[in-house]
PDB file of N, CA and C in Angstrom:
ATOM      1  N   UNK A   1     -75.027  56.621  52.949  1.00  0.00           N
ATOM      2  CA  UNK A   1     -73.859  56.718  52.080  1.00  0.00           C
ATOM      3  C   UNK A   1     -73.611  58.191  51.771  1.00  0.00           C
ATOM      4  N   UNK A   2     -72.230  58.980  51.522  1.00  0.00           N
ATOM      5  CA  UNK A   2     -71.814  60.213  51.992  1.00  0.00           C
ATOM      6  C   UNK A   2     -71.763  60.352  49.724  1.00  0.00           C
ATOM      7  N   UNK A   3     -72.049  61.402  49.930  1.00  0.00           N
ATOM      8  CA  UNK A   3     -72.148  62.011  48.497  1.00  0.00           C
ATOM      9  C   UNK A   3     -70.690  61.594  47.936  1.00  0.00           C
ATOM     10  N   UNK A   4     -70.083  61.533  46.820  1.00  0.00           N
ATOM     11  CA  UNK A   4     -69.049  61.797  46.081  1.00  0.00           C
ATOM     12  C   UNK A   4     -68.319  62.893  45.936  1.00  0.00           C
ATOM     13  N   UNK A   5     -67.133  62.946  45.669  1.00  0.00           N
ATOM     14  CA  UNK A   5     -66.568  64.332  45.300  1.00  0.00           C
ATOM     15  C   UNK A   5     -66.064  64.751  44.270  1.00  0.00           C
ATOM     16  N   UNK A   6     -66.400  65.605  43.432  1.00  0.00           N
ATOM     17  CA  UNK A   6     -65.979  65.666  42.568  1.00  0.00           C
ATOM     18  C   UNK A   6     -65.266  66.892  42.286  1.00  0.00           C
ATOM     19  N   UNK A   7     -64.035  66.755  41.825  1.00  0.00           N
ATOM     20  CA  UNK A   7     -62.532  67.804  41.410  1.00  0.00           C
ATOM     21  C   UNK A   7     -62.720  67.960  40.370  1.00  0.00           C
ATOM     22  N   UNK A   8     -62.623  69.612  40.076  1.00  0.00           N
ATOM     23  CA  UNK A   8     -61.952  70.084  38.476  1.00  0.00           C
ATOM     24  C   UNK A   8     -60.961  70.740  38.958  1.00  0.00           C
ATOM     25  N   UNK A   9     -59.289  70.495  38.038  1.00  0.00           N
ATOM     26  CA  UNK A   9     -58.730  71.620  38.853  1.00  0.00           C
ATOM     27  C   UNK A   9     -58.154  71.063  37.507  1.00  0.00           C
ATOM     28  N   UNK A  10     -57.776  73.355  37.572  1.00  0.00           N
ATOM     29  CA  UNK A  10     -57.395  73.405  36.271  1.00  0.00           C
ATOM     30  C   UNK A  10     -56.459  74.390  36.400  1.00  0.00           C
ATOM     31  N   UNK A  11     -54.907  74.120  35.163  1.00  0.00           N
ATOM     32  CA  UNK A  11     -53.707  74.397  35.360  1.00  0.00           C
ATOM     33  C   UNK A  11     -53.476  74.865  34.174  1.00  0.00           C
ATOM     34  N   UNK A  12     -52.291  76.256  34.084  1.00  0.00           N
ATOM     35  CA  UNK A  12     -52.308  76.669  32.719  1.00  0.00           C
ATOM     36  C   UNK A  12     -50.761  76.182  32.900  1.00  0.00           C
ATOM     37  N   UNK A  13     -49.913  76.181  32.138  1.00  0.00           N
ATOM     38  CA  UNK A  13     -48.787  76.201  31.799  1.00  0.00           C
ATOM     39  C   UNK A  13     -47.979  77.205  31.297  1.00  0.00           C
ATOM     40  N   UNK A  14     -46.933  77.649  32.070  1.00  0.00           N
ATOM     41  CA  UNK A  14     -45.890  78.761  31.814  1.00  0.00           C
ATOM     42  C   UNK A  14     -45.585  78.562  30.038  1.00  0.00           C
ATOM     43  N   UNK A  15     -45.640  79.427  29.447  1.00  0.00           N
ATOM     44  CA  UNK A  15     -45.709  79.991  28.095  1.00  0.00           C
ATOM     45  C   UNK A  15     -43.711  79.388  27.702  1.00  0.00           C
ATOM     46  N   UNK A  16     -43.796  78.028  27.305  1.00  0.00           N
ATOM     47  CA  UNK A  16     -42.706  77.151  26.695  1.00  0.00           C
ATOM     48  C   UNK A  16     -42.072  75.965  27.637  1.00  0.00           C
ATOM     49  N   UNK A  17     -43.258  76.123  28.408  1.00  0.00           N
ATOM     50  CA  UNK A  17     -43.580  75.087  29.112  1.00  0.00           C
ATOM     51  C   UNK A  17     -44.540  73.667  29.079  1.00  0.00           C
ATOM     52  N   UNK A  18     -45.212  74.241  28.013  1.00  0.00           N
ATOM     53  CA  UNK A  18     -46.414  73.472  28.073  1.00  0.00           C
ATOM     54  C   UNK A  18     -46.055  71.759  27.778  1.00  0.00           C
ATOM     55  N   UNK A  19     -45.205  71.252  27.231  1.00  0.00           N
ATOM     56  CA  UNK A  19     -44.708  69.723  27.057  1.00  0.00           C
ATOM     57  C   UNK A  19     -44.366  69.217  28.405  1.00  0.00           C
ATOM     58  N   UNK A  20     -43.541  69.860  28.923  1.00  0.00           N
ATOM     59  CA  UNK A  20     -42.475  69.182  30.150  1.00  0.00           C
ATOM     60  C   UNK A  20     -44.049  69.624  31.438  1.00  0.00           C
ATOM     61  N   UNK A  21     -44.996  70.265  31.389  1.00  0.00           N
ATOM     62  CA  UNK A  21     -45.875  69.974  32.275  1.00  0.00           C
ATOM     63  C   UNK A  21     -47.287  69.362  32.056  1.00  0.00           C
ATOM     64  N   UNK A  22     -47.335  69.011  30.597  1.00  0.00           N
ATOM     65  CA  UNK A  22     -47.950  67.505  29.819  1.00  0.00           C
ATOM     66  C   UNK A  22     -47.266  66.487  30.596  1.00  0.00           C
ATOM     67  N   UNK A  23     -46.245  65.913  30.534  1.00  0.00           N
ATOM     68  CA  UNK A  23     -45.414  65.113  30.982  1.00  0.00           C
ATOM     69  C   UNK A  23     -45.613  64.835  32.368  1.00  0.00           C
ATOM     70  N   UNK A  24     -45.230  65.802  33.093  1.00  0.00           N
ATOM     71  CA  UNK A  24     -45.622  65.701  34.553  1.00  0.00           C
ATOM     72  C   UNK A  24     -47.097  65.589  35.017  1.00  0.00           C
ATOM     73  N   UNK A  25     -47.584  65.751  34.452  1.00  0.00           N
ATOM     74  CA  UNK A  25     -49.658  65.464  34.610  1.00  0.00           C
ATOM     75  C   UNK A  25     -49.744  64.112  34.467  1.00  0.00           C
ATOM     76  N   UNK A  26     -49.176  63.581  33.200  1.00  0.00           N
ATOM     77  CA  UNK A  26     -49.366  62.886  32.819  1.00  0.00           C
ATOM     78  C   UNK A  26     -48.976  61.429  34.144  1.00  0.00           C
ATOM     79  N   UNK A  27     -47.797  62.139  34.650  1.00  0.00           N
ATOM     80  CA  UNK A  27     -47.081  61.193  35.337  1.00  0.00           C
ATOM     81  C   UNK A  27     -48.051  60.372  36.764  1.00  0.00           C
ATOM     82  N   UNK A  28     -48.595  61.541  37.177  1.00  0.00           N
ATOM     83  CA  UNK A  28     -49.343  61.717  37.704  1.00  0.00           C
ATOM     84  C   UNK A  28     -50.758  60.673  38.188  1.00  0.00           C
ATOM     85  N   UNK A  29     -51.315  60.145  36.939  1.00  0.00           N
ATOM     86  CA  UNK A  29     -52.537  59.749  36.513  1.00  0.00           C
ATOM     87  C   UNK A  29     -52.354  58.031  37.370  1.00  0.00           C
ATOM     88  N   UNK A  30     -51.608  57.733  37.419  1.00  0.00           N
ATOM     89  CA  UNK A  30     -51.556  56.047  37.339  1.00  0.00           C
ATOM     90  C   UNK A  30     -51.431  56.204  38.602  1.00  0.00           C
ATOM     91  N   UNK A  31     -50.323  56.376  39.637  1.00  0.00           N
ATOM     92  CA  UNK A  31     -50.100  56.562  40.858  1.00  0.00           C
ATOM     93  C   UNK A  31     -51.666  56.958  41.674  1.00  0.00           C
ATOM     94  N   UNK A  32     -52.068  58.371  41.131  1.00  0.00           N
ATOM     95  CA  UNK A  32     -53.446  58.589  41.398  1.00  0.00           C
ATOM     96  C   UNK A  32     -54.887  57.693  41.390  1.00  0.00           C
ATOM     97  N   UNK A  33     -54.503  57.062  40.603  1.00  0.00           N
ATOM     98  CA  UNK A  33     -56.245  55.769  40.158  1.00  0.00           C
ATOM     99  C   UNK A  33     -55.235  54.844  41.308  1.00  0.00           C
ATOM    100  N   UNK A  34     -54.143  54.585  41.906  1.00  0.00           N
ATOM    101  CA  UNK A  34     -54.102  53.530  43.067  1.00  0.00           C
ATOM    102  C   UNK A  34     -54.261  53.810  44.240  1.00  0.00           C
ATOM    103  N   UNK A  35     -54.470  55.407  44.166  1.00  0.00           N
ATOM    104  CA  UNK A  35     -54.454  55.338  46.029  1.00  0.00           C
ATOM    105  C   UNK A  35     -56.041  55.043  46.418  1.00  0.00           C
ATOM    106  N   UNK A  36     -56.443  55.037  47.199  1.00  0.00           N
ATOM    107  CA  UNK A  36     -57.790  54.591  47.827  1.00  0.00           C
ATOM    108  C   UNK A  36     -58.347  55.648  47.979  1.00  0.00           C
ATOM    109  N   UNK A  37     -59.717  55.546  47.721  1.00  0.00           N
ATOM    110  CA  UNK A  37     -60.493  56.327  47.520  1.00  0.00           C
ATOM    111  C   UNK A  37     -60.948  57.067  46.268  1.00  0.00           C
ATOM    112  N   UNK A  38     -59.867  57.329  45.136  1.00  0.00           N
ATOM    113  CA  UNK A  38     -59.717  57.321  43.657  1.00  0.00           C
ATOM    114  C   UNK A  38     -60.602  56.779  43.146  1.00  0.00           C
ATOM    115  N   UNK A  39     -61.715  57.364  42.189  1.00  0.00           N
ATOM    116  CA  UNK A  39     -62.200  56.812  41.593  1.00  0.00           C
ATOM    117  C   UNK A  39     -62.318  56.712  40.278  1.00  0.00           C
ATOM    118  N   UNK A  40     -62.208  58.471  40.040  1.00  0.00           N
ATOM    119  CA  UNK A  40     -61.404  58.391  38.590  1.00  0.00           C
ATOM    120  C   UNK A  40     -60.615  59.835  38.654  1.00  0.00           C
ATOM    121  N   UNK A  41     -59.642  59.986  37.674  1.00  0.00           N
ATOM    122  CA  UNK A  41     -58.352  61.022  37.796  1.00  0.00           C
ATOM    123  C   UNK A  41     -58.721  60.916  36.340  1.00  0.00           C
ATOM    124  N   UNK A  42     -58.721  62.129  35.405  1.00  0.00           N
ATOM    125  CA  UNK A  42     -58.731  62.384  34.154  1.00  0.00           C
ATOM    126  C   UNK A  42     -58.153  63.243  33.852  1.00  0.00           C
ATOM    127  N   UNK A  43     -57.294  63.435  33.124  1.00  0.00           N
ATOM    128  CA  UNK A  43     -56.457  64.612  32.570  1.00  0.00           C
ATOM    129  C   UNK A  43     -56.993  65.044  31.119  1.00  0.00           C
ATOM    130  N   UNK A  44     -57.337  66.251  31.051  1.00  0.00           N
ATOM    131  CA  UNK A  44     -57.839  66.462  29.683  1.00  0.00           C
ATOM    132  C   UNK A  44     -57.028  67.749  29.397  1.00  0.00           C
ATOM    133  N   UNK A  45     -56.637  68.643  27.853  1.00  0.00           N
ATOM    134  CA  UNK A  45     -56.084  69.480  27.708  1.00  0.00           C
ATOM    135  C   UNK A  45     -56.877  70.327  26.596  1.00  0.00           C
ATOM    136  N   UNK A  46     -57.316  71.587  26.825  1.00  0.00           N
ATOM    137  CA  UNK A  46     -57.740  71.883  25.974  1.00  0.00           C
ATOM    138  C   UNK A  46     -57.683  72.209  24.499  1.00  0.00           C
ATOM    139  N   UNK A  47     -58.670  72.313  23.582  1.00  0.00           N
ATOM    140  CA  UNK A  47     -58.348  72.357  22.283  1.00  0.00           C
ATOM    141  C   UNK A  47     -58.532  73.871  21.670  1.00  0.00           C
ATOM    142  N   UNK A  48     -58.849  74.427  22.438  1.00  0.00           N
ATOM    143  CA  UNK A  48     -59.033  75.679  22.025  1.00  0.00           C
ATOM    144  C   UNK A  48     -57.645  76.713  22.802  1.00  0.00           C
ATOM    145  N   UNK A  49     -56.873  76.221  24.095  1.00  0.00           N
ATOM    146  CA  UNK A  49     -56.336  76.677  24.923  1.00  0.00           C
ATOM    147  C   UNK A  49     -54.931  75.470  24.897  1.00  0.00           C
ATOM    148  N   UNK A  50     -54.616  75.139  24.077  1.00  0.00           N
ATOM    149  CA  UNK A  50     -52.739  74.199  23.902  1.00  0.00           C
ATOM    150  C   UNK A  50     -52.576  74.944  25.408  1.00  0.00           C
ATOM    151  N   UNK A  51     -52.208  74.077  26.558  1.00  0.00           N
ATOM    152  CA  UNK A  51     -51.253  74.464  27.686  1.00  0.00           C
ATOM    153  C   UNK A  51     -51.926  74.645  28.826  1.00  0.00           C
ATOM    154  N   UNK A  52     -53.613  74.688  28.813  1.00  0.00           N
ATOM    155  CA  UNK A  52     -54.519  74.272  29.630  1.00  0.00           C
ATOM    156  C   UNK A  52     -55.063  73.376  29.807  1.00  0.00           C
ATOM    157  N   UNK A  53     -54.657  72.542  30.969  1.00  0.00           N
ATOM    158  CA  UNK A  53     -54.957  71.274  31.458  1.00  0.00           C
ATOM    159  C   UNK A  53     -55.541  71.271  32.105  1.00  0.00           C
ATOM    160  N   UNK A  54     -56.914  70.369  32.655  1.00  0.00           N
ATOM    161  CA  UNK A  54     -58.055  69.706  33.493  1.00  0.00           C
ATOM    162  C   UNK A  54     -58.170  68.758  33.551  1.00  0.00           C
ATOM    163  N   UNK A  55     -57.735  68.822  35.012  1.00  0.00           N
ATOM    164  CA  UNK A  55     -58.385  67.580  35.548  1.00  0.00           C
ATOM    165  C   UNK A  55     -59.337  67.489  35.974  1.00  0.00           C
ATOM    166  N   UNK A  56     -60.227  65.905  35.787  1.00  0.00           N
ATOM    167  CA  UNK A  56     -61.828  65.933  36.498  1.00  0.00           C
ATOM    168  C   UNK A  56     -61.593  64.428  37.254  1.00  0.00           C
ATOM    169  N   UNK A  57     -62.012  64.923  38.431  1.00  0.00           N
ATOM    170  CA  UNK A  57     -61.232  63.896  39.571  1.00  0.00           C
ATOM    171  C   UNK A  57     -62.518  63.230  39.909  1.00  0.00           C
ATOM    172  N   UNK A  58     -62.968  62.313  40.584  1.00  0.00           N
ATOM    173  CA  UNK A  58     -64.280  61.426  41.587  1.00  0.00           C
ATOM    174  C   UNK A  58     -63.254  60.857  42.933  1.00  0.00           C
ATOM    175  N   UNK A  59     -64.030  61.497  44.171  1.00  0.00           N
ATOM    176  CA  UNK A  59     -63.116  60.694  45.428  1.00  0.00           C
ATOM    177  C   UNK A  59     -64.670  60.327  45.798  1.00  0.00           C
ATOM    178  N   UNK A  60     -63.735  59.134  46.965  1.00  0.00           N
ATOM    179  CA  UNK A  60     -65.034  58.652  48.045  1.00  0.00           C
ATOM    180  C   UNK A  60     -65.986  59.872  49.122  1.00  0.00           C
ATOM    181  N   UNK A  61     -64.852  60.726  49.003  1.00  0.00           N
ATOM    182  CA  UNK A  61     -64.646  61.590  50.449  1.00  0.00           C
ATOM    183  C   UNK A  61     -63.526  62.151  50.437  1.00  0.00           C
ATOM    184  N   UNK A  62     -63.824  63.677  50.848  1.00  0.00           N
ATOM    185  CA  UNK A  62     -62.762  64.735  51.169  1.00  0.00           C
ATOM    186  C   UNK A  62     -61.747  64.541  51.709  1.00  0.00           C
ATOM    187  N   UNK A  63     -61.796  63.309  52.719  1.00  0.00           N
ATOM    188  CA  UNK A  63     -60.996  62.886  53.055  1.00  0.00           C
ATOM    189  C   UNK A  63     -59.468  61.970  52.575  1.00  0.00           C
ATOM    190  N   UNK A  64     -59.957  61.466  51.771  1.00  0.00           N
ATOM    191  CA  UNK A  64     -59.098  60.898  50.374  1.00  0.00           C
ATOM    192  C   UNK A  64     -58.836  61.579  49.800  1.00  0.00           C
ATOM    193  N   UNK A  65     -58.834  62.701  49.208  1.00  0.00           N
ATOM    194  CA  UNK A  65     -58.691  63.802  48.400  1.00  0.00           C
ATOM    195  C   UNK A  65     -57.250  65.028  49.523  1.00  0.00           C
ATOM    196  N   UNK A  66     -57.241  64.956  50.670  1.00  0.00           N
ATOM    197  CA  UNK A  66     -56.802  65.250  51.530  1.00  0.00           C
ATOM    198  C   UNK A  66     -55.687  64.744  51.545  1.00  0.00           C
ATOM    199  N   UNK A  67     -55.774  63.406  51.615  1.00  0.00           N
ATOM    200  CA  UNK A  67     -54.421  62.393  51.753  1.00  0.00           C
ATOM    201  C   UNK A  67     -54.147  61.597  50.424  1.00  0.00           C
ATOM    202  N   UNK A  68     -54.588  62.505  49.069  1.00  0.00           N
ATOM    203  CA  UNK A  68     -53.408  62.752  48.326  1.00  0.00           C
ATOM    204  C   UNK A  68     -52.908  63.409  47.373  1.00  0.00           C
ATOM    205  N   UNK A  69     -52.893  65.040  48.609  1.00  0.00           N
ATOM    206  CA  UNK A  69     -52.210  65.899  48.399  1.00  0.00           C
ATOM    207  C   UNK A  69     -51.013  65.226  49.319  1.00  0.00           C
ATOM    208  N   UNK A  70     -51.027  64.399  50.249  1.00  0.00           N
ATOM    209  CA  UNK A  70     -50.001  64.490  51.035  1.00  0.00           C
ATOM    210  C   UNK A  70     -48.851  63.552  50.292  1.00  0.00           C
ATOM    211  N   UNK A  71     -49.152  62.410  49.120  1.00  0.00           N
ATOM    212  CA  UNK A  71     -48.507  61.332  48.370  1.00  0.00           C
ATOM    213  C   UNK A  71     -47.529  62.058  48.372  1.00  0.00           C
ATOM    214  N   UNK A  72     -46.255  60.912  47.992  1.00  0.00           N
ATOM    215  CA  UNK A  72     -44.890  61.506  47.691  1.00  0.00           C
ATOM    216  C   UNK A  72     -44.983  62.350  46.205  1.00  0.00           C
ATOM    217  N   UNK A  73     -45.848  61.387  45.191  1.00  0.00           N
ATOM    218  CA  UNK A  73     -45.776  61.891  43.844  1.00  0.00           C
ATOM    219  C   UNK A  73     -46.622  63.693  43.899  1.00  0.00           C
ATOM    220  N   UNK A  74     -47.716  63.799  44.495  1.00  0.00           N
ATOM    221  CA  UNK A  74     -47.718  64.888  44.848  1.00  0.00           C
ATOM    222  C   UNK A  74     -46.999  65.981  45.401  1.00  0.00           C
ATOM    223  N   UNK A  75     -46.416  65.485  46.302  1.00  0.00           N
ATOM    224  CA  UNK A  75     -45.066  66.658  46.868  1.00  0.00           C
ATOM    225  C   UNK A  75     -44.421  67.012  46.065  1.00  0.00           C
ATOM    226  N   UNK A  76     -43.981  66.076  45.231  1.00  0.00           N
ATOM    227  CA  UNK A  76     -42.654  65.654  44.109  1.00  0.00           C
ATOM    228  C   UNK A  76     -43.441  66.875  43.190  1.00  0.00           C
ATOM    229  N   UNK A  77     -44.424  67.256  42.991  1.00  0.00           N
ATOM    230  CA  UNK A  77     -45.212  67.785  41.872  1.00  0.00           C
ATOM    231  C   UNK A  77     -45.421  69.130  42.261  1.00  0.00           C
ATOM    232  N   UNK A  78     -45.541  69.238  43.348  1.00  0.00           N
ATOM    233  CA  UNK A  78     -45.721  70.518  44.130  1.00  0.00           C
ATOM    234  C   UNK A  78     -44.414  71.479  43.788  1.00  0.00           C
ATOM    235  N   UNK A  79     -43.243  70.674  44.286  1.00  0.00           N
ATOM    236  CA  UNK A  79     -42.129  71.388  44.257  1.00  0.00           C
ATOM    237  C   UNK A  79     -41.988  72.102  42.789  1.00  0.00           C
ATOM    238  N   UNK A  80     -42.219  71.115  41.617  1.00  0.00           N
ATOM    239  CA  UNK A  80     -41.973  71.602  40.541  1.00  0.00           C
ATOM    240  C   UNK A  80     -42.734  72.816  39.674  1.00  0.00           C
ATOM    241  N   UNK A  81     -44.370  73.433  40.477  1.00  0.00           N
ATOM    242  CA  UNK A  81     -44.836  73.813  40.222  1.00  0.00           C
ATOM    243  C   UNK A  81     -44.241  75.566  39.731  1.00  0.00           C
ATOM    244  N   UNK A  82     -43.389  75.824  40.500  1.00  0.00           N
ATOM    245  CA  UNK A  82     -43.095  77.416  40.239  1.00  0.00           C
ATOM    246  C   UNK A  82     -42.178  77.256  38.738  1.00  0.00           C
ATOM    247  N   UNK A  83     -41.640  76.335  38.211  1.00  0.00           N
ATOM    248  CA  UNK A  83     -41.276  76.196  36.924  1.00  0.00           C
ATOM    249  C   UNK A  83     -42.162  75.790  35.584  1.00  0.00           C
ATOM    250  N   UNK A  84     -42.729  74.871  36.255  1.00  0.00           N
ATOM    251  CA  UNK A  84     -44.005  75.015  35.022  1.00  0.00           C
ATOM    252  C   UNK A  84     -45.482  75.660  35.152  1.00  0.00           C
ATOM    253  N   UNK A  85     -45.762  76.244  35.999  1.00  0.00           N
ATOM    254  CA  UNK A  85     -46.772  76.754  36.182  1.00  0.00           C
ATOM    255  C   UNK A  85     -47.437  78.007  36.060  1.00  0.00           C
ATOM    256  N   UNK A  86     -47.840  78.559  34.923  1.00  0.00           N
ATOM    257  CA  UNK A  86     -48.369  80.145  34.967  1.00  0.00           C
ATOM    258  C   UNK A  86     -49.618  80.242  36.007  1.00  0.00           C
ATOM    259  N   UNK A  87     -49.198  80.948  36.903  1.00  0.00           N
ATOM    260  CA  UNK A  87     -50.467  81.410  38.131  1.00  0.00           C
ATOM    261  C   UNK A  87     -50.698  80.251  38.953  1.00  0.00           C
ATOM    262  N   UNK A  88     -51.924  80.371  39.909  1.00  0.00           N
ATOM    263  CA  UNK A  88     -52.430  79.337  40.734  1.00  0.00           C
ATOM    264  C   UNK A  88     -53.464  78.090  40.306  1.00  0.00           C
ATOM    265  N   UNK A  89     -53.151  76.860  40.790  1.00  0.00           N
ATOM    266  CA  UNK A  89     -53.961  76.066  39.860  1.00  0.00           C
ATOM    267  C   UNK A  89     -55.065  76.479  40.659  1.00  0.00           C
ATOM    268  N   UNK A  90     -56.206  76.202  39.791  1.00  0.00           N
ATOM    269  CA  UNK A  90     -57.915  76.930  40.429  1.00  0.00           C
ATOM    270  C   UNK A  90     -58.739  74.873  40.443  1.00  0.00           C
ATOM    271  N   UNK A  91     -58.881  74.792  42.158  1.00  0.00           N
ATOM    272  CA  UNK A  91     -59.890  73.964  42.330  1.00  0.00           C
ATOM    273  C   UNK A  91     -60.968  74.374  42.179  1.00  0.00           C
ATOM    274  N   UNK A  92     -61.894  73.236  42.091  1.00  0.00           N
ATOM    275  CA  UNK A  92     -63.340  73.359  42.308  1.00  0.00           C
ATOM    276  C   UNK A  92     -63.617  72.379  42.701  1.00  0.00           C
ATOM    277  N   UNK A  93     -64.703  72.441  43.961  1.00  0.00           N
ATOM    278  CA  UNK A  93     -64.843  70.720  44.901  1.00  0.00           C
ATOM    279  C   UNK A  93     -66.665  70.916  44.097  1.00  0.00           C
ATOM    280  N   UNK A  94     -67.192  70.217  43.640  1.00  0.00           N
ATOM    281  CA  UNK A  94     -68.667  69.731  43.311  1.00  0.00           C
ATOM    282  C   UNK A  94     -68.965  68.597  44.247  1.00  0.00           C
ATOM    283  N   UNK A  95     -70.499  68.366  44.076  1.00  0.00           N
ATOM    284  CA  UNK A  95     -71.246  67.367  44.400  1.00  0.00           C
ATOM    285  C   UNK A  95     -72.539  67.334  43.116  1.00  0.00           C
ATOM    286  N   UNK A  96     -72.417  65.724  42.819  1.00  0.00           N
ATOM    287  CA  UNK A  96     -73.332  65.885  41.446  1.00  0.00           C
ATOM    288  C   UNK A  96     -75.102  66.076  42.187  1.00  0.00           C
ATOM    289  N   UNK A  97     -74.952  66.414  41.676  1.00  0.00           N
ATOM    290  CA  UNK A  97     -76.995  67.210  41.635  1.00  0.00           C
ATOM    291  C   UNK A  97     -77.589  65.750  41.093  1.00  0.00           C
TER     292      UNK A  97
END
């Protein structure tokens, strides 16, 4: 059996932005826990940082994680990124120890 994968990827939000890309994260979450391989999609926002969002993802395999970046709701999310997005979102791929 092939290890798990585990995603943090974490997104700041353009400075009067931060609601309308709550919203879109948010949108995000449900579509995500159905595609296959999903095991869990968590959106968390920080409390010290209003407008920094993390996600902490579980896939089967890189491979699932692969194909869905390719989802429509992903694309759809992609596009919108240069409006709500301050900088590059920063992955991190783990494997639990």
């Amino acid at each position: 059996m092939s290890e798990l994968l585990t995603v943090i990827a974490q997104i700041r939000a353009k400075p009067g932005q931060e609601a309308r890309l709550r919203q879109q994260l948010r949108g995000l979450v449900g579509p995500t826990l159905a595609e296959a391989g999903c095991i869990a999609y968590d959106l968390h926002e920080s409390i010290a940082e209003p407008g920094l969002f993390v996600f902490y993802e579980t896939w089967k395999k890189e491979a699932d994680l692969d194909a869905h970046f390719q989802t429509v709701h992903m694309q759809a999310f992609h596009e919108r990124i240069p409006d709500l997005v301050d900088g590059s979102i920063e992955i991190t791929k783990c494997t639990k120890l």
